[in-house]
Protein backbone atom coordinates (compact mmCIF):
# COMPACT_ATOMS: atom_id res chain seq x y z
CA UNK A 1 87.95 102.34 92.24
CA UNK A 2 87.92 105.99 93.64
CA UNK A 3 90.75 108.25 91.88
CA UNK A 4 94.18 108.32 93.31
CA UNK A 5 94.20 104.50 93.61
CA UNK A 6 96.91 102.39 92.61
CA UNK A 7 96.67 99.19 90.46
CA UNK A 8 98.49 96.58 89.59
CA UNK A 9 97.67 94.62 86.43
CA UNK A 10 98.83 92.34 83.45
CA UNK A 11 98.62 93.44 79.68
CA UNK A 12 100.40 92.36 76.99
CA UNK A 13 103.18 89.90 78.36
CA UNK A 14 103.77 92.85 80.86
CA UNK A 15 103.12 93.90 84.71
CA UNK A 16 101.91 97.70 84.94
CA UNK A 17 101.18 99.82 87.88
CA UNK A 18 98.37 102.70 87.07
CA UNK A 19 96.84 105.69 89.27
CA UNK A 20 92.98 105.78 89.18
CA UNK A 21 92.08 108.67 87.08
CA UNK A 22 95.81 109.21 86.00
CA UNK A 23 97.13 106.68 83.64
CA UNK A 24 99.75 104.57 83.72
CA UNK A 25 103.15 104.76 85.52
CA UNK A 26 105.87 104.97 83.48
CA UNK A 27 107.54 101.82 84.33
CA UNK A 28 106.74 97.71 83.09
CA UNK A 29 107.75 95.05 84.61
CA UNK A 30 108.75 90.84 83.20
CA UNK A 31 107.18 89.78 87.23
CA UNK A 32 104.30 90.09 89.17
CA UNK A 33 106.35 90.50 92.55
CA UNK A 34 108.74 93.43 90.97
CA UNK A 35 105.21 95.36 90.01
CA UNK A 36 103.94 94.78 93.32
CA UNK A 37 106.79 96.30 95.09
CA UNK A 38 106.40 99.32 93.14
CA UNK A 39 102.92 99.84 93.12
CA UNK A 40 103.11 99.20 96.92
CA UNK A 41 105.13 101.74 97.22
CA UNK A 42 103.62 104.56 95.35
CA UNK A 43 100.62 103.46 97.68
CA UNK A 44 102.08 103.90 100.95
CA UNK A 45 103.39 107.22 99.65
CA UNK A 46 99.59 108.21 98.33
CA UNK A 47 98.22 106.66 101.29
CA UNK A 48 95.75 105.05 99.04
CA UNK A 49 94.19 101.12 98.04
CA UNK A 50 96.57 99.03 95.97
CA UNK A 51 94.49 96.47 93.87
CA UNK A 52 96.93 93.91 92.84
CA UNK A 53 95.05 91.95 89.93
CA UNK A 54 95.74 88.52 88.64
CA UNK A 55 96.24 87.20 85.12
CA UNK A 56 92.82 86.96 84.47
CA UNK A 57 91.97 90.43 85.22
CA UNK A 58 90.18 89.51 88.69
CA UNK A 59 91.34 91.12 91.58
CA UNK A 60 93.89 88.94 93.90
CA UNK A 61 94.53 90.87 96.74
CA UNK A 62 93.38 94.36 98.12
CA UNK A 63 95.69 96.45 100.94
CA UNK A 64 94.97 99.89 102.30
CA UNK A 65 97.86 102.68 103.08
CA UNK A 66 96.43 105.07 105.09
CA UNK A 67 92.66 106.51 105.77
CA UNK A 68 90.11 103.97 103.89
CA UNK A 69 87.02 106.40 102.62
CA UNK A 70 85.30 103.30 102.23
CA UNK A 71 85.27 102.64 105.74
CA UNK A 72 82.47 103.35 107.84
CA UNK A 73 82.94 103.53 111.79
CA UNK A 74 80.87 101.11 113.24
């Protein structure tokens, strides 16, 4: 994942949102859908990827905020 992006993920019991190359927000959450909202969120407001991962640790779903470096013009 290229620094600045945001994550979702499970550890511990707990739902965590963390910036690529920046640690760990501050806040956990008990549910999936509260982390989500926040990491969203801090996305749209970074204009960055938000990796939302599931229990297992794979990722579960993927959304783009803003300019994609990843993208290449066809």
């Amino acid at each position: 994942m290229p620094e600045g992006d945001v994550e979702t993920y499970h550890v511990d019991g707990r739902w965590k949102n963390k910036i690529e190359g920046h640690g760990d927000l501050p806040q956990d959450f008990d549910t999936r859908e509260a982390a989500v909202e926040v990491g969203r969120e801090e996305a749209q407001d970074r204009r960055t990827e938000h990796i939302i991962r599931k229990l297992d640790g794979t990722i579960g779903d993927r959304h783009t905020y803003g300019h994609d470096p990843r993208d290449i013009p066809g």
